[in-house]
N, C-alpha and C. Protein backbone atom coordinates (compact mmCIF):
# COMPACT_ATOMS: atom_id res chain seq x y z
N UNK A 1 77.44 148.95 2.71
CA UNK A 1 78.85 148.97 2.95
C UNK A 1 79.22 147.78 3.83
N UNK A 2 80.48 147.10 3.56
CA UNK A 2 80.93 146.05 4.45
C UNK A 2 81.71 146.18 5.01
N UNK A 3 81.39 145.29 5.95
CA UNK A 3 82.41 145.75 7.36
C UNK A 3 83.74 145.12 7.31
N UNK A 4 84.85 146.09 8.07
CA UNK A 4 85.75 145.16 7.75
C UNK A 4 85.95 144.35 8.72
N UNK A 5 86.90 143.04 8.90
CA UNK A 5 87.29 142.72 10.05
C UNK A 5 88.08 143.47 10.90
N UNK A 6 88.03 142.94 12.31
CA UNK A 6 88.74 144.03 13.16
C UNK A 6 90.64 143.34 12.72
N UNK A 7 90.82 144.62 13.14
CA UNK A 7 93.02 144.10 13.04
C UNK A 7 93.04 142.69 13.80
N UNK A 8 93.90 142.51 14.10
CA UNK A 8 94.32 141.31 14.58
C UNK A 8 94.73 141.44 16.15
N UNK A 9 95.29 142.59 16.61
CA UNK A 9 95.24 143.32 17.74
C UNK A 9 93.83 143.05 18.29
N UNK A 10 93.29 144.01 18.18
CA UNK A 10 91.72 143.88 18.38
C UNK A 10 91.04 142.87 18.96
N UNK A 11 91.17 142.05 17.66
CA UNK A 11 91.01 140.60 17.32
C UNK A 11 91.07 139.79 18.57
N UNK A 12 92.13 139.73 18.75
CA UNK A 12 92.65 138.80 20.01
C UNK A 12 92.43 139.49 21.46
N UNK A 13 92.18 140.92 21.44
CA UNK A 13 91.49 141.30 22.50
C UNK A 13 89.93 140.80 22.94
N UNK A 14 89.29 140.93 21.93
CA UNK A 14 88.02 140.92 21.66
C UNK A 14 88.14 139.10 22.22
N UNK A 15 88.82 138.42 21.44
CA UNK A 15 88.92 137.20 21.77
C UNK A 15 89.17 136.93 23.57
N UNK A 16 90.25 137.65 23.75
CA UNK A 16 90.36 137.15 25.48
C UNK A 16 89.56 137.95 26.18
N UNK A 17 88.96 139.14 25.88
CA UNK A 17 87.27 139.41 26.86
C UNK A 17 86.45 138.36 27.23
N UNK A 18 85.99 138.00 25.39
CA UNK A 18 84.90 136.75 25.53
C UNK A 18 85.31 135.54 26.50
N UNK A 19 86.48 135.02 26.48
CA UNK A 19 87.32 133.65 26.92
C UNK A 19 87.11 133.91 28.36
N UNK A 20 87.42 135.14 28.52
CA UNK A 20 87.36 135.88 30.57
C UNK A 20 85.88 135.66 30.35
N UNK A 21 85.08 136.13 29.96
CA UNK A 21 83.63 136.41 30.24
C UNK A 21 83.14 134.76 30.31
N UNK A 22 83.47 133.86 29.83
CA UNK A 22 82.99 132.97 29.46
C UNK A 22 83.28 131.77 30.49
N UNK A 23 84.77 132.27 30.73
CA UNK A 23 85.56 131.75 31.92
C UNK A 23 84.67 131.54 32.86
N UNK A 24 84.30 133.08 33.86
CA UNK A 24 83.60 133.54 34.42
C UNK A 24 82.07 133.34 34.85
N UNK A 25 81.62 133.34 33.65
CA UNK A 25 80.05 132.67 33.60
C UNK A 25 79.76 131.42 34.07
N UNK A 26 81.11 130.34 33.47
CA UNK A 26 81.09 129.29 34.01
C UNK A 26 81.33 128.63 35.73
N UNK A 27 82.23 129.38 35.63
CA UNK A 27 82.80 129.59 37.12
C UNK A 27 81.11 129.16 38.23
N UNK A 28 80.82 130.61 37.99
CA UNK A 28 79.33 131.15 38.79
C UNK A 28 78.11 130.37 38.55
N UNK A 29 78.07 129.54 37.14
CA UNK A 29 77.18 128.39 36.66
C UNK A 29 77.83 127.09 37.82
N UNK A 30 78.98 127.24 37.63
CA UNK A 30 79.68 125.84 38.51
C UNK A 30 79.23 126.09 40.48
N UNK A 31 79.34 127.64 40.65
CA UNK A 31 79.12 127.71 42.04
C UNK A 31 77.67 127.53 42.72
N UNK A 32 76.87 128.18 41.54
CA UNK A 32 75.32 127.85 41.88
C UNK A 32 74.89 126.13 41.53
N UNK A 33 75.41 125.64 40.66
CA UNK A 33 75.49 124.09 40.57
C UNK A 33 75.57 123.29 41.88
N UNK A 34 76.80 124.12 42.41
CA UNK A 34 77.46 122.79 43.71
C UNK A 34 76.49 123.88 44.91
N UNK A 35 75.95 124.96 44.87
CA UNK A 35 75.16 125.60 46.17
C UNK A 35 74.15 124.50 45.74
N UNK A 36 73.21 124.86 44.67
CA UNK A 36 71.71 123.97 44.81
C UNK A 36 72.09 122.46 45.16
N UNK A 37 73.40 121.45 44.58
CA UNK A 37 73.70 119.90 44.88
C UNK A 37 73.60 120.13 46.35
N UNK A 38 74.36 120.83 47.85
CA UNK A 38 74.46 121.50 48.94
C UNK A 38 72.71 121.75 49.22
N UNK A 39 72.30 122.11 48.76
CA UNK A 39 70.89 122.55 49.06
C UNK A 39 69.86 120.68 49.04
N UNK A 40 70.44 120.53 47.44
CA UNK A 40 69.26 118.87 47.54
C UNK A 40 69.69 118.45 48.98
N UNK A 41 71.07 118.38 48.99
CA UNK A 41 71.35 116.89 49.68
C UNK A 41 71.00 117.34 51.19
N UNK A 42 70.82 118.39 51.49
CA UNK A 42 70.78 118.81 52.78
C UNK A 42 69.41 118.31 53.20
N UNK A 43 68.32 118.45 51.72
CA UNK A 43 66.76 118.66 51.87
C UNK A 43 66.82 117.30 52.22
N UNK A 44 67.40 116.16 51.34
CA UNK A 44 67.56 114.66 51.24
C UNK A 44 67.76 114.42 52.79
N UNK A 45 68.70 114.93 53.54
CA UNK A 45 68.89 114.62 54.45
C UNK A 45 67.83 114.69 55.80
N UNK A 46 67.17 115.86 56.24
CA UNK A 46 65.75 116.35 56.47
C UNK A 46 65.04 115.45 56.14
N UNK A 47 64.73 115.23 54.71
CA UNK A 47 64.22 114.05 54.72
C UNK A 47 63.90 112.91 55.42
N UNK A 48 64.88 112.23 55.07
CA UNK A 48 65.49 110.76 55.51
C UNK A 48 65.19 110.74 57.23
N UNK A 49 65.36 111.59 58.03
CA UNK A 49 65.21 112.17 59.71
C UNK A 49 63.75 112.22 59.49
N UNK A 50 63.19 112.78 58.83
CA UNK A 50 61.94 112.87 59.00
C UNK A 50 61.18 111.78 58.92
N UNK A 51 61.31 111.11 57.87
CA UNK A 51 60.43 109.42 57.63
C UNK A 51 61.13 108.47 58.70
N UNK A 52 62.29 108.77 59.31
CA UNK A 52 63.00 107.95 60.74
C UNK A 52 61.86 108.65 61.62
N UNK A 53 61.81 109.89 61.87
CA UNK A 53 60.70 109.98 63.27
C UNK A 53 59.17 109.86 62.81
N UNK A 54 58.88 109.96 61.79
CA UNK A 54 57.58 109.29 61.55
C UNK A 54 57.25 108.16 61.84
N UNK A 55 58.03 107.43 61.22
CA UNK A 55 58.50 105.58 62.00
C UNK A 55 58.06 105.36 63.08
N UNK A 56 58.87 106.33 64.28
CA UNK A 56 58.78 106.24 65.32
C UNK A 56 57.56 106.38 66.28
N UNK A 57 57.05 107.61 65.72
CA UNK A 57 56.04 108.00 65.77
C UNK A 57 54.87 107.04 65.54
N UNK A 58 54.63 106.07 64.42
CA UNK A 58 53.59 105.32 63.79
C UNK A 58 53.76 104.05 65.17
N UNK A 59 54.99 104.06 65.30
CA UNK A 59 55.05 102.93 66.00
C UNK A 59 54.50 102.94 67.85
N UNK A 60 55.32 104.31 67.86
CA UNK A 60 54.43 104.83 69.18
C UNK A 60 52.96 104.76 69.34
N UNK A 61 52.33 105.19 68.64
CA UNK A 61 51.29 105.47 68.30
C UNK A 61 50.26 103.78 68.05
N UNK A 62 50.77 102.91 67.92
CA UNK A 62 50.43 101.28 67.44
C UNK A 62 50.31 101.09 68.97
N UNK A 63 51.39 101.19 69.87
CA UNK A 63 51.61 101.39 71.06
C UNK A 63 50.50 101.71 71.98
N UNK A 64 50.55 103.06 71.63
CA UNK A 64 49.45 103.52 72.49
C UNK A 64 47.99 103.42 72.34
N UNK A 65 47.86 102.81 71.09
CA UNK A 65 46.59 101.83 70.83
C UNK A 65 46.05 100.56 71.23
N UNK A 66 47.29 99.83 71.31
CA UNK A 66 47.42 98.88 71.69
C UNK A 66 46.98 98.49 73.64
N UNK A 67 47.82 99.53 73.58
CA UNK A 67 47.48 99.88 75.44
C UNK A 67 46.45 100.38 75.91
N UNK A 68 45.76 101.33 75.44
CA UNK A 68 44.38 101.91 74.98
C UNK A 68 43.58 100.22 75.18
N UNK A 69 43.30 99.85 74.05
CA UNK A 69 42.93 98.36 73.49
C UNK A 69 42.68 97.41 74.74
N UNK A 70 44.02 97.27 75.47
CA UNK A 70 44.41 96.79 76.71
C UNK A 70 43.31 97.13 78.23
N UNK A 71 43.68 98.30 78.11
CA UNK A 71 43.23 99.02 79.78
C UNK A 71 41.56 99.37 78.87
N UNK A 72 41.34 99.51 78.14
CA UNK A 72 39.75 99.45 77.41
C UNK A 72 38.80 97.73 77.91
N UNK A 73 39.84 96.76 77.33
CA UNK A 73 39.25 95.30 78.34
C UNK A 73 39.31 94.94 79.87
N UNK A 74 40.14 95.96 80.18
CA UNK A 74 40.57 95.95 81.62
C UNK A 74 39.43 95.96 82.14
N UNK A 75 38.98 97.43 82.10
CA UNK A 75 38.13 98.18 82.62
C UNK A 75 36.70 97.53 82.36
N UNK A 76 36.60 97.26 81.39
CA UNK A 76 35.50 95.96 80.72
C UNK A 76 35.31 94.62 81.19
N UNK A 77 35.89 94.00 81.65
CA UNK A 77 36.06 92.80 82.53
C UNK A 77 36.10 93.30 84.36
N UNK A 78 36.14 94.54 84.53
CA UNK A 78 36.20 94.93 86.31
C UNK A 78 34.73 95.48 85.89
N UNK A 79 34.16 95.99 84.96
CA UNK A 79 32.56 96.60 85.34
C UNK A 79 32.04 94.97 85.42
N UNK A 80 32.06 93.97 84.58
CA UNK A 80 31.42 92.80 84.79
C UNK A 80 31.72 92.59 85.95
N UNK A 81 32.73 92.12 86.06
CA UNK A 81 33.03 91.47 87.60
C UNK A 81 32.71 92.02 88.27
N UNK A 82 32.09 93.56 88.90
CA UNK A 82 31.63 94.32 89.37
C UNK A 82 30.04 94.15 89.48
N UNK A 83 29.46 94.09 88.51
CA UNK A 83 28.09 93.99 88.19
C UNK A 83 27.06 92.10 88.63
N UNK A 84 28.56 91.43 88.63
CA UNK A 84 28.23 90.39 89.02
C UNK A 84 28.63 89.77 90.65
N UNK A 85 29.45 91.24 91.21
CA UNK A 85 29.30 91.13 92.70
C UNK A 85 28.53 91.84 92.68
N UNK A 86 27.68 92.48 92.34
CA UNK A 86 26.22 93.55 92.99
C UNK A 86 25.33 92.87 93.33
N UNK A 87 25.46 91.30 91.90
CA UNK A 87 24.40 90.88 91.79
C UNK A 87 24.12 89.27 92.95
N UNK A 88 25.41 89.21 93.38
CA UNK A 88 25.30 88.25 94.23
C UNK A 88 24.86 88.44 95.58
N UNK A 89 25.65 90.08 95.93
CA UNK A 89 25.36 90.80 97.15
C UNK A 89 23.65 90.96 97.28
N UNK A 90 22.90 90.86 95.86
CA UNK A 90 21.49 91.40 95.66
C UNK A 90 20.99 90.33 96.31
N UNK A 91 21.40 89.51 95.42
CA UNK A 91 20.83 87.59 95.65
C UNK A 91 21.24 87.08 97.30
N UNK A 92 22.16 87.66 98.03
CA UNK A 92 22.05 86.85 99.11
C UNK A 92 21.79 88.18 99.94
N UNK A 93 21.27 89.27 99.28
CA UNK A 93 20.38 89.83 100.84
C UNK A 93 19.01 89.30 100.48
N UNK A 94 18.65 88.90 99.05
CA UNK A 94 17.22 88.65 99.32
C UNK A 94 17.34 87.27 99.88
N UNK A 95 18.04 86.19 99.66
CA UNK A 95 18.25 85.21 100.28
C UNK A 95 17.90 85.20 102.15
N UNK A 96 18.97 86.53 102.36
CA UNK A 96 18.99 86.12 104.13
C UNK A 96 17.57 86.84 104.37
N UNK A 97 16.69 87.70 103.56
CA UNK A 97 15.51 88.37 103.83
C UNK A 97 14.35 87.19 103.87
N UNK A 98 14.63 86.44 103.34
CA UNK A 98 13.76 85.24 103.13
C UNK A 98 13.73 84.07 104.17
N UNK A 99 15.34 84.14 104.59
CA UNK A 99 15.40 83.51 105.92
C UNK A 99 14.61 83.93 107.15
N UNK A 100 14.97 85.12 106.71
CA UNK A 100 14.41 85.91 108.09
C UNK A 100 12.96 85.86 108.51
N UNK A 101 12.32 85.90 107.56
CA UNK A 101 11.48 85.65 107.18
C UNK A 101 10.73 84.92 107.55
N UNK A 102 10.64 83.73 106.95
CA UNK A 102 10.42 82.13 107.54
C UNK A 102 10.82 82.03 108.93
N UNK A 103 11.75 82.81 109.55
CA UNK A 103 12.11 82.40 110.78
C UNK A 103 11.08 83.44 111.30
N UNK A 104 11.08 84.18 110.99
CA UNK A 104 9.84 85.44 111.69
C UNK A 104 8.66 84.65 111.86
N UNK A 105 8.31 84.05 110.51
CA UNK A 105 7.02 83.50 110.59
C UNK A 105 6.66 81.97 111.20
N UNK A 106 7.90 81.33 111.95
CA UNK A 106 8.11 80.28 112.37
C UNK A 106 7.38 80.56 113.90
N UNK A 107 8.69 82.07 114.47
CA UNK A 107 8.45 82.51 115.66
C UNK A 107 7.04 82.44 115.88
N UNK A 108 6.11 83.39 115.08
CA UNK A 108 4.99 84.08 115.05
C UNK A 108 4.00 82.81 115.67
N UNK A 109 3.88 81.98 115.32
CA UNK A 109 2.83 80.61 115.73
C UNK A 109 2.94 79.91 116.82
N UNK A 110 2.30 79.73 116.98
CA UNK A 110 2.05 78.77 118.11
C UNK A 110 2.78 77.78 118.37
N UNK A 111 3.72 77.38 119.75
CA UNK A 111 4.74 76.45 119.93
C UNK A 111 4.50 75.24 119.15
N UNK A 112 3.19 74.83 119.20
CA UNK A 112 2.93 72.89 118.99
C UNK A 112 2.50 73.43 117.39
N UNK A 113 2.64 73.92 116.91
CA UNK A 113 2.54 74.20 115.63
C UNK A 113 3.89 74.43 114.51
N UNK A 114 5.04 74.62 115.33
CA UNK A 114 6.23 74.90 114.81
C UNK A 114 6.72 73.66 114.27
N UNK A 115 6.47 72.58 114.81
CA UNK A 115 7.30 71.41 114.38
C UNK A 115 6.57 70.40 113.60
N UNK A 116 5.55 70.78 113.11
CA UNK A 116 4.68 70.16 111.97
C UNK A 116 4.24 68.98 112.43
């Protein structure tokens, strides 16, 4: 059996449901559209702040290597210079021990013997 069409009444009901429904759908397609665009651009934005303090960060960080780097030769040039006043302080106590020495062993002899 075939169906008939609906009246024309009907018809145009049936018609402005769909048109509302469709209306509608779009509407809520259009609102979740512009929420998620609201959502990228926000993420975009987060973003963009984020690779700015990373920046900052990398650069700090070059910084504090750099200074590191720095007070690392510092400290490296004061142990030498350090190691090479130990070694002078070493060298002229054996120096004045040697004086002393000779002068000890000058004393020690016999007057008419001191002056060669």
């Amino acid at each position: 059996m075939r169906r008939r069409a609906p009246p024309a009444d009907e018809h145009s009901e049936l018609s402005s449901a769909v048109l509302r429904l469709t209306t509608q759908w779009e509407l809520k397609q259009q609102r979740k559209a512009a929420a998620l665009q609201a959502t990228l651009d926000e993420a975009r934005e987060d973003a963009e702040e984020l690779r700015e303090e990373l920046e900052e960060l990398r650069q700090s960080l070059a910084a504090a290597r750099r200074e590191a780097g720095d007070a690392a030769a510092s400290a490296a040039r004061a142990d030498a210079e350090a190691a090479d006043a130990k070694r002078e302080l070493r060298d002229e106590r054996c120096r004045a021990r040697e004086r002393n020495s000779q002068l000890q062993s000058l004393l020690s002899r016999p007057l008419f013997t001191r002056f060669g």
